[in-house]
PDB file of N, CA and C in Angstrom:
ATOM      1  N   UNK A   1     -95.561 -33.089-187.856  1.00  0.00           N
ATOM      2  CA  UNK A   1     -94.646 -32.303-187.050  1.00  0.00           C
ATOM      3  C   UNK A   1     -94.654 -30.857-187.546  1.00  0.00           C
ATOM      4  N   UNK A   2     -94.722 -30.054-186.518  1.00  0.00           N
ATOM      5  CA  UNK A   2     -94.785 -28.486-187.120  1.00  0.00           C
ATOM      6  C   UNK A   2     -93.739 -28.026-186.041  1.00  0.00           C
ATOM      7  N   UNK A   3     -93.334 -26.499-186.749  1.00  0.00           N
ATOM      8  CA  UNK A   3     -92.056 -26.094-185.927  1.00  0.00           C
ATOM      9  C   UNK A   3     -92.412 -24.614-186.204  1.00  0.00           C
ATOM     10  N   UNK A   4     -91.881 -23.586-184.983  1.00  0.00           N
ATOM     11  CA  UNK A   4     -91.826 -22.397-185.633  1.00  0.00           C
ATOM     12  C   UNK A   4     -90.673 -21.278-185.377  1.00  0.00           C
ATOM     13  N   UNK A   5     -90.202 -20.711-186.164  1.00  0.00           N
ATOM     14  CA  UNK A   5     -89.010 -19.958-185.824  1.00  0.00           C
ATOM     15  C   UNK A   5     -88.819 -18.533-185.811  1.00  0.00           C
ATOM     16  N   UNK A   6     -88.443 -17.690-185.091  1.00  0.00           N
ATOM     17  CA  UNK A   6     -88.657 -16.440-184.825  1.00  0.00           C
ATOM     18  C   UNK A   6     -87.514 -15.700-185.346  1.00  0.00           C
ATOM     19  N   UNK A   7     -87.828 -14.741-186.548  1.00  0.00           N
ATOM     20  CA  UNK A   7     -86.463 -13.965-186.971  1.00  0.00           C
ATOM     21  C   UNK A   7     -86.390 -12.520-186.537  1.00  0.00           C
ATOM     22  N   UNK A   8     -84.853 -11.831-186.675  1.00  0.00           N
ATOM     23  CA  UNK A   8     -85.207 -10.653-186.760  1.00  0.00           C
ATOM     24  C   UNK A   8     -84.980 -10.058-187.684  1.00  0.00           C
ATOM     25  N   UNK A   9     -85.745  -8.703-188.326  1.00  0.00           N
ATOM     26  CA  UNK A   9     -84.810  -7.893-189.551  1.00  0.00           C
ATOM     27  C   UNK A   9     -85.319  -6.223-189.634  1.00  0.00           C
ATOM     28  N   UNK A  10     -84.934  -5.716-189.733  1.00  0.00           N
ATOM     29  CA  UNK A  10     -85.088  -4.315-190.804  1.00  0.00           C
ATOM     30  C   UNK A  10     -86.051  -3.737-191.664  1.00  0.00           C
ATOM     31  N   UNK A  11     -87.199  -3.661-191.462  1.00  0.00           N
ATOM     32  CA  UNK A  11     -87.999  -3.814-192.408  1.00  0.00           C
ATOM     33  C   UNK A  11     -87.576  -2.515-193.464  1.00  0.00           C
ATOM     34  N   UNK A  12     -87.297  -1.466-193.050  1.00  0.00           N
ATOM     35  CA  UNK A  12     -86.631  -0.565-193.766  1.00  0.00           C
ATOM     36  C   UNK A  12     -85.859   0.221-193.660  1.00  0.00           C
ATOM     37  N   UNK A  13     -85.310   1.455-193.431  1.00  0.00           N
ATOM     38  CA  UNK A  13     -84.496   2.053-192.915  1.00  0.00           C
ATOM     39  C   UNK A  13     -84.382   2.599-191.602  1.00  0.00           C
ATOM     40  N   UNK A  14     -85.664   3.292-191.340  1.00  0.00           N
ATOM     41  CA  UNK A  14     -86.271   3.719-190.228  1.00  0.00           C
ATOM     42  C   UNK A  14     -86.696   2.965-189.319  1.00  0.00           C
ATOM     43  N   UNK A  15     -87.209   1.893-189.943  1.00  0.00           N
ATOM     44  CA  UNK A  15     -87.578   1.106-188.474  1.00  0.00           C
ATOM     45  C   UNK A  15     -86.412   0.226-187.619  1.00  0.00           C
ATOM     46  N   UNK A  16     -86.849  -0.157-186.410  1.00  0.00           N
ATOM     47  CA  UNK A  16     -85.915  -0.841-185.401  1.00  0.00           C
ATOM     48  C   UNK A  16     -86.198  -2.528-185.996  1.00  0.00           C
ATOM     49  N   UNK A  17     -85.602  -3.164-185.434  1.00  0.00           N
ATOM     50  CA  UNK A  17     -85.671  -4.824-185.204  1.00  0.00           C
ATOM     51  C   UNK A  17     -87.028  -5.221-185.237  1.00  0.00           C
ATOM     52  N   UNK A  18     -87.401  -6.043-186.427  1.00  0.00           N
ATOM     53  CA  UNK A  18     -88.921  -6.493-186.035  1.00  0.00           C
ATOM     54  C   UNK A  18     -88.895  -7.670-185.807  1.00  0.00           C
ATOM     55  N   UNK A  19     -90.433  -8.919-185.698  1.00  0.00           N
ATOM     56  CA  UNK A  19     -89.860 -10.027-185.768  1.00  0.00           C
ATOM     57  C   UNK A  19     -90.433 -10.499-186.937  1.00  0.00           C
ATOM     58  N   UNK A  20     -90.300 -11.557-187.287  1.00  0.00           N
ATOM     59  CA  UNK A  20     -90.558 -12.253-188.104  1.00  0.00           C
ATOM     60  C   UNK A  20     -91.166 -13.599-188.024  1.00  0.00           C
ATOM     61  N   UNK A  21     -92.013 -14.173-188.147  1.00  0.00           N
ATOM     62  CA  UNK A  21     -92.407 -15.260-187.795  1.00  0.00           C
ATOM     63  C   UNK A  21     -92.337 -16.265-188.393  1.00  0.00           C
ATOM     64  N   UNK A  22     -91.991 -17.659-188.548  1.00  0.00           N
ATOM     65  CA  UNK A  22     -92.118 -18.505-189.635  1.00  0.00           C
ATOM     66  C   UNK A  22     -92.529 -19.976-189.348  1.00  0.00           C
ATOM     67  N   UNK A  23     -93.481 -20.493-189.622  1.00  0.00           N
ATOM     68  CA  UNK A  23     -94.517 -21.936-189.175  1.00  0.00           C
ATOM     69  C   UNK A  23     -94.567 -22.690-190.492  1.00  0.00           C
ATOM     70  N   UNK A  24     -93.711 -24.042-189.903  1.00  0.00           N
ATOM     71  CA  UNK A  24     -93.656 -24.494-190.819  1.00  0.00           C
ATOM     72  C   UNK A  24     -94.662 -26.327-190.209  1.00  0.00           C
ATOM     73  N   UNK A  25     -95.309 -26.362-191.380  1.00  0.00           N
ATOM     74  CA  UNK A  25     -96.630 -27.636-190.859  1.00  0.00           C
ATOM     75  C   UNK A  25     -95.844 -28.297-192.079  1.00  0.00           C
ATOM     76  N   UNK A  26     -95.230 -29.762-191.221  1.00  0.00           N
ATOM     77  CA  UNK A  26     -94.618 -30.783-192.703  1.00  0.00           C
ATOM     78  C   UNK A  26     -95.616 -32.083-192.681  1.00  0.00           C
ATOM     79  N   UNK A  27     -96.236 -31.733-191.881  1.00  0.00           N
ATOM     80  CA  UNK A  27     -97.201 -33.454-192.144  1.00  0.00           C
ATOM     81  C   UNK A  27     -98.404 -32.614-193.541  1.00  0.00           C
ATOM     82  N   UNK A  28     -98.876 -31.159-193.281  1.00  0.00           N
ATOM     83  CA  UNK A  28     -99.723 -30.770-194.266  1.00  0.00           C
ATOM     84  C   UNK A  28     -99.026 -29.700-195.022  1.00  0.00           C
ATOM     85  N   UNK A  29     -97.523 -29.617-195.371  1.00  0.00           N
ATOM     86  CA  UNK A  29     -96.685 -29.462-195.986  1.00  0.00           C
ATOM     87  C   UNK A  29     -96.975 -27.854-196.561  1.00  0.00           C
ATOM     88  N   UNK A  30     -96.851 -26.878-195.552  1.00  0.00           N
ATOM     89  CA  UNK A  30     -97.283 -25.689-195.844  1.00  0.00           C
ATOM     90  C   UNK A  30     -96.401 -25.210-194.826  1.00  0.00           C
ATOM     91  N   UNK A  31     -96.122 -23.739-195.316  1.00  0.00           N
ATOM     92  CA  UNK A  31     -95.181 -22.571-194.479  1.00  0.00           C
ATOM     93  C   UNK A  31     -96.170 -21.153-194.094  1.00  0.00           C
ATOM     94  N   UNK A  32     -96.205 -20.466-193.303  1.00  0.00           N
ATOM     95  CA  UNK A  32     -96.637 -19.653-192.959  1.00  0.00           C
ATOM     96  C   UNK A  32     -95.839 -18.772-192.267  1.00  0.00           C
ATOM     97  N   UNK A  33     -95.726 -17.414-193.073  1.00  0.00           N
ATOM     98  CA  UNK A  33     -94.757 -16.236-192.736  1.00  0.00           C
ATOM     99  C   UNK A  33     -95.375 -14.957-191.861  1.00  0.00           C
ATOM    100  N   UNK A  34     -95.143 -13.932-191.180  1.00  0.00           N
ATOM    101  CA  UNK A  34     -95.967 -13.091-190.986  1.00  0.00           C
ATOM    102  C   UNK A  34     -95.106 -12.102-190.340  1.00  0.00           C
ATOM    103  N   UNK A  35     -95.194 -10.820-190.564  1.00  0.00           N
ATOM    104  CA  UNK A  35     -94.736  -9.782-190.272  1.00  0.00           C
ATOM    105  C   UNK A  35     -95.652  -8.632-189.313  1.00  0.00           C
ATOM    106  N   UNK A  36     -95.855  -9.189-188.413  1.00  0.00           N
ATOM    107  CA  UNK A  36     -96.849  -8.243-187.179  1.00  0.00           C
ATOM    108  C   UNK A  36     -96.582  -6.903-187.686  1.00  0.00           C
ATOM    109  N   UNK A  37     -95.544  -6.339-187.532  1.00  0.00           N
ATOM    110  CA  UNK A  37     -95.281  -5.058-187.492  1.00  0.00           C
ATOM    111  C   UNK A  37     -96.018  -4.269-189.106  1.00  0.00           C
ATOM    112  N   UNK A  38     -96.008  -5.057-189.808  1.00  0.00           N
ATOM    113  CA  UNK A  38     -96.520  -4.709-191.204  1.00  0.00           C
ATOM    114  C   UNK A  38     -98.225  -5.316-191.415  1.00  0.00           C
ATOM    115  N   UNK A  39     -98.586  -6.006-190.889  1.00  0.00           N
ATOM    116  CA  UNK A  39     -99.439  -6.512-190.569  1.00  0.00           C
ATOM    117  C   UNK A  39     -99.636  -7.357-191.748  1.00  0.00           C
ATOM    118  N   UNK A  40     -98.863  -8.023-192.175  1.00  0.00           N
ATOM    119  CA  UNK A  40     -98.876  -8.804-193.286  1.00  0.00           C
ATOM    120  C   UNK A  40     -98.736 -10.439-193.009  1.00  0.00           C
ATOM    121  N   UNK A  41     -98.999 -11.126-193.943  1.00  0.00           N
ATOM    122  CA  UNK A  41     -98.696 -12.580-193.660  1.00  0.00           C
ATOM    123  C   UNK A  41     -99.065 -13.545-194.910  1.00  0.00           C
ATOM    124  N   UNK A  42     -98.219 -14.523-194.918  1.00  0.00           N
ATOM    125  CA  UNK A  42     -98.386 -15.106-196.147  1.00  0.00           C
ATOM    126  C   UNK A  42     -98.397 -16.857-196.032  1.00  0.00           C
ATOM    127  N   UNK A  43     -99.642 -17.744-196.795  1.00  0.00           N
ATOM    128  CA  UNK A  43     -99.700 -18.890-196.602  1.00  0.00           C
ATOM    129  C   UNK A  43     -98.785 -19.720-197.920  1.00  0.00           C
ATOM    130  N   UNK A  44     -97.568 -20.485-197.602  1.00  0.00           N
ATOM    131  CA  UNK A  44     -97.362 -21.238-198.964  1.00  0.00           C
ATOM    132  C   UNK A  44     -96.977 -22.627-198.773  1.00  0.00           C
ATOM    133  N   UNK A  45     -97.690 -23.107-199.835  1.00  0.00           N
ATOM    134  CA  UNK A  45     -97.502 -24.922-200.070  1.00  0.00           C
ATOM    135  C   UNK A  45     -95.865 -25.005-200.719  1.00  0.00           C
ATOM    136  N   UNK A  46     -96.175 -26.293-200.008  1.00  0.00           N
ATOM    137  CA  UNK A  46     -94.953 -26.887-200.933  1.00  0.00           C
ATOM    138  C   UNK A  46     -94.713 -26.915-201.722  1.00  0.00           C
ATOM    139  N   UNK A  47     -95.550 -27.404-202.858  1.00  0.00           N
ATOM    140  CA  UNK A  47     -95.457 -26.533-204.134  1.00  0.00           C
ATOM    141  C   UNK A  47     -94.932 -25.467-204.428  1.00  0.00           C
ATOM    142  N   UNK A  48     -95.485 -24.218-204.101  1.00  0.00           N
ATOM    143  CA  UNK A  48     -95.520 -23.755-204.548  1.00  0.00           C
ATOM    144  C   UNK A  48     -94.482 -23.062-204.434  1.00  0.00           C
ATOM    145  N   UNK A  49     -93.347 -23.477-203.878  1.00  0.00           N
ATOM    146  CA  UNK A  49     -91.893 -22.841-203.489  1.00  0.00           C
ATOM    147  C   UNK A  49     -91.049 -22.374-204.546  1.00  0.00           C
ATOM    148  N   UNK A  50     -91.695 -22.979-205.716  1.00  0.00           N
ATOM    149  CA  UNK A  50     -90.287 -22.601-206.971  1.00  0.00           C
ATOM    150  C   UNK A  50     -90.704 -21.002-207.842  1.00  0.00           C
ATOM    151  N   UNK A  51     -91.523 -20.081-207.206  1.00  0.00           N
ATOM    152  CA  UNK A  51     -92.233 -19.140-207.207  1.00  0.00           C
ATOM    153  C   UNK A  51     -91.930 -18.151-206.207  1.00  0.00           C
ATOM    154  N   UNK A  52     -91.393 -18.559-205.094  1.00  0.00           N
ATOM    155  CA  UNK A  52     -91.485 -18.228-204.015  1.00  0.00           C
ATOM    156  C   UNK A  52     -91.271 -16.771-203.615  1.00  0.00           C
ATOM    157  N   UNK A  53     -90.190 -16.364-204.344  1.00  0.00           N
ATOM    158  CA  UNK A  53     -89.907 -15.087-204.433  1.00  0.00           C
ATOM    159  C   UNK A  53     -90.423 -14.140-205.061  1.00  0.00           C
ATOM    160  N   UNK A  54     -90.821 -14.368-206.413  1.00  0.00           N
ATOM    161  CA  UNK A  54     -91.943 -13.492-206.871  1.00  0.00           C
ATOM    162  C   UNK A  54     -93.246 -13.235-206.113  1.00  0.00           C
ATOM    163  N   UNK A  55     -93.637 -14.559-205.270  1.00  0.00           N
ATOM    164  CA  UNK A  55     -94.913 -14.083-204.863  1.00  0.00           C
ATOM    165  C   UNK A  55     -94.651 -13.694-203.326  1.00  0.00           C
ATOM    166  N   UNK A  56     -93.122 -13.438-203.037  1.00  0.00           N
ATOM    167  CA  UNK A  56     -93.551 -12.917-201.938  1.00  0.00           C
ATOM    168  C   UNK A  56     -93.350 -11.339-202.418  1.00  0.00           C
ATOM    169  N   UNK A  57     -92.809 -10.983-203.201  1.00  0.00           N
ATOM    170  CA  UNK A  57     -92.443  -9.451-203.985  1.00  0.00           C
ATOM    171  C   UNK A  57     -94.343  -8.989-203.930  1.00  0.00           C
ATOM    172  N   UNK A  58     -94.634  -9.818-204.644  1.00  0.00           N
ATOM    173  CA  UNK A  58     -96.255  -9.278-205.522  1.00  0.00           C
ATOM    174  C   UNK A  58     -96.798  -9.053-204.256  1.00  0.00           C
ATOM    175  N   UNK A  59     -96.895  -9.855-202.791  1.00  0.00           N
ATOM    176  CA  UNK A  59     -97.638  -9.748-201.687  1.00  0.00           C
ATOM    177  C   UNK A  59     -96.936  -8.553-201.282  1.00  0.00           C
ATOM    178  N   UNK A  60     -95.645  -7.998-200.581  1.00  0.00           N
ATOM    179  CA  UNK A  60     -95.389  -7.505-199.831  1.00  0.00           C
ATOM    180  C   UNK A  60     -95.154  -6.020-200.465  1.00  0.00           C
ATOM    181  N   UNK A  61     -94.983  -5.940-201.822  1.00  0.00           N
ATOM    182  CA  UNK A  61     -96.162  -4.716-202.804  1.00  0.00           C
ATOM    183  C   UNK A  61     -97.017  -3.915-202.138  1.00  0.00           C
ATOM    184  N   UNK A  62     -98.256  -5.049-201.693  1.00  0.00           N
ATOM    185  CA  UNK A  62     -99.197  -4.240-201.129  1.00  0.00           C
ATOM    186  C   UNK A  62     -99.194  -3.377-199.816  1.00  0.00           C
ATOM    187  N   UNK A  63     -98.001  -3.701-198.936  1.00  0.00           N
ATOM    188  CA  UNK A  63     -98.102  -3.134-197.602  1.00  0.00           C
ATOM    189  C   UNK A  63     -96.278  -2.643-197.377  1.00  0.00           C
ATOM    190  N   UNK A  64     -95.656  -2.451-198.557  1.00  0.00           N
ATOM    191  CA  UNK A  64     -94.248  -1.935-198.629  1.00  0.00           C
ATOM    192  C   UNK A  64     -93.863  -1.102-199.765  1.00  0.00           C
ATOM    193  N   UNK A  65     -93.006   0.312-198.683  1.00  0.00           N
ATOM    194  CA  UNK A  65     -92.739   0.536-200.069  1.00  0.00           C
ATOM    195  C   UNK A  65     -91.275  -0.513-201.225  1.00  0.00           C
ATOM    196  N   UNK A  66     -92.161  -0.013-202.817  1.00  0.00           N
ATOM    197  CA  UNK A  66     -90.791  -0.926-203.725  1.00  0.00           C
ATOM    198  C   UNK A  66     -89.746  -0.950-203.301  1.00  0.00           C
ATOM    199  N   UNK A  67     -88.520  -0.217-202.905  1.00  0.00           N
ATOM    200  CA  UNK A  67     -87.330  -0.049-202.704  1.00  0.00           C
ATOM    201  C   UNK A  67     -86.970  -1.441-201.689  1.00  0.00           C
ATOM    202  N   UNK A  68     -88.124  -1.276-200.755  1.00  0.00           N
ATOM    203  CA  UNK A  68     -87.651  -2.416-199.940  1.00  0.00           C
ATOM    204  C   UNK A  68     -88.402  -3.769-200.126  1.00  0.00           C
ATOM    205  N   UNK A  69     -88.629  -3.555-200.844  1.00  0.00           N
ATOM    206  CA  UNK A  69     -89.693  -4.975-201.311  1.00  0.00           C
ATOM    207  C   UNK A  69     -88.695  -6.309-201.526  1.00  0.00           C
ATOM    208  N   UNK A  70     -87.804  -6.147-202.192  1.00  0.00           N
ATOM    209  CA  UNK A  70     -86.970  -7.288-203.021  1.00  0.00           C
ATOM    210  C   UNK A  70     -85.960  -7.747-202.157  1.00  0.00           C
ATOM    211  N   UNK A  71     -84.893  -6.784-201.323  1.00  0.00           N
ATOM    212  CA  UNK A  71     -84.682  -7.244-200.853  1.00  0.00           C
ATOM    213  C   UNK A  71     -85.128  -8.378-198.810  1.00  0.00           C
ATOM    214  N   UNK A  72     -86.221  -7.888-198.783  1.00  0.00           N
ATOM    215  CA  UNK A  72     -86.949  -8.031-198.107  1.00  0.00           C
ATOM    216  C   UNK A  72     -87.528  -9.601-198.342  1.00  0.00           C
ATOM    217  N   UNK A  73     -88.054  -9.629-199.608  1.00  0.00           N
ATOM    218  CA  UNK A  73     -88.520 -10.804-200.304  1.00  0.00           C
ATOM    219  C   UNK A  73     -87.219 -12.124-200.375  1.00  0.00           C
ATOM    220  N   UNK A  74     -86.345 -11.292-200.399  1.00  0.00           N
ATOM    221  CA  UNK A  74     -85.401 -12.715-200.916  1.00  0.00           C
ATOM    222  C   UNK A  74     -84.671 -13.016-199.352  1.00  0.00           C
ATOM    223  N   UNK A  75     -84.986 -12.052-198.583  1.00  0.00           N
ATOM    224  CA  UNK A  75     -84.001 -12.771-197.085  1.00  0.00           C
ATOM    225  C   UNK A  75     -85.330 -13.814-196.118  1.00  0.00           C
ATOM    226  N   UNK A  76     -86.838 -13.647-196.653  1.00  0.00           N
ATOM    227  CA  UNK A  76     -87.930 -14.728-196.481  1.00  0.00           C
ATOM    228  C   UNK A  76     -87.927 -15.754-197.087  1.00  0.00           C
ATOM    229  N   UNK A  77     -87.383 -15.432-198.208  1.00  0.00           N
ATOM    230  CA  UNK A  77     -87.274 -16.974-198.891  1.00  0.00           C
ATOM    231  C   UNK A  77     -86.313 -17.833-198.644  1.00  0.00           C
ATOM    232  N   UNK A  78     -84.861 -16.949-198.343  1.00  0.00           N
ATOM    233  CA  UNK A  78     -83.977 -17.314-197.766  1.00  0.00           C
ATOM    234  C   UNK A  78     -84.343 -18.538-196.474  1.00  0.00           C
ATOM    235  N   UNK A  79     -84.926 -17.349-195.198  1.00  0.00           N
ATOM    236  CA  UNK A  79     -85.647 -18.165-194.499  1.00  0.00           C
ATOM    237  C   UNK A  79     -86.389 -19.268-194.235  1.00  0.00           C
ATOM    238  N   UNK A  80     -87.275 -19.246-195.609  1.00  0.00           N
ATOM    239  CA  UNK A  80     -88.225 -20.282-195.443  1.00  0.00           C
ATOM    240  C   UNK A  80     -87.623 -21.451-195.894  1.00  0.00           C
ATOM    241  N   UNK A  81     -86.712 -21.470-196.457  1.00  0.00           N
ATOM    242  CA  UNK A  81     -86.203 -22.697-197.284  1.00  0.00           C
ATOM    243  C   UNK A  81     -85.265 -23.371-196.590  1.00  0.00           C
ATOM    244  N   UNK A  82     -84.430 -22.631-195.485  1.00  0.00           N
ATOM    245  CA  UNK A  82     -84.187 -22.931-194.543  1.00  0.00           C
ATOM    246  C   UNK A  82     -84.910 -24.189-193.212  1.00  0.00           C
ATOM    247  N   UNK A  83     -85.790 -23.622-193.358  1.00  0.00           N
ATOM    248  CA  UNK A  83     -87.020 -24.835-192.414  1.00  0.00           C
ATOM    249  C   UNK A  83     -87.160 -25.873-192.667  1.00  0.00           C
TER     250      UNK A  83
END
């Protein structure tokens, strides 16, 4: 069974409402996040959830500035854990 849920948020100050995407596959037990507007996206196992926040910080690093990185990171994890 897979499901997917559409958020909205802020990516930083300046920008308007983006979306957010979130796919969650529970028979092959993986989440998939993605931020069109940033052109970013991120694959994570089940596993690997107790991490979750650091590695979404270290990913979203590359295509954000710091300031908004963290809190950014923790309202996805928020999200995903949610699913």
């Amino acid at each position: 069974m897979s499901k997917m849920k559409i958020r909205k948020t802020c990516i930083h100050q300046d920008s308007t409402q983006q979306n957010v995407y979130i796919y969650e596959n529970k028979k092959e037990q993986y989440i998939v996040v993605a931020i069109p507007y940033l052109e970013w996206s991120m694959h994570v196992t089940y596993d690997d959830f107790t991490h979750i926040e650091s590695r979404l910080q270290q990913s979203l690093a590359n295509v954000l500035d710091e300031q908004y990185v963290r809190p950014l990171a923790m309202k996805l994890a928020q999200w995903m854990r949610e699913m």
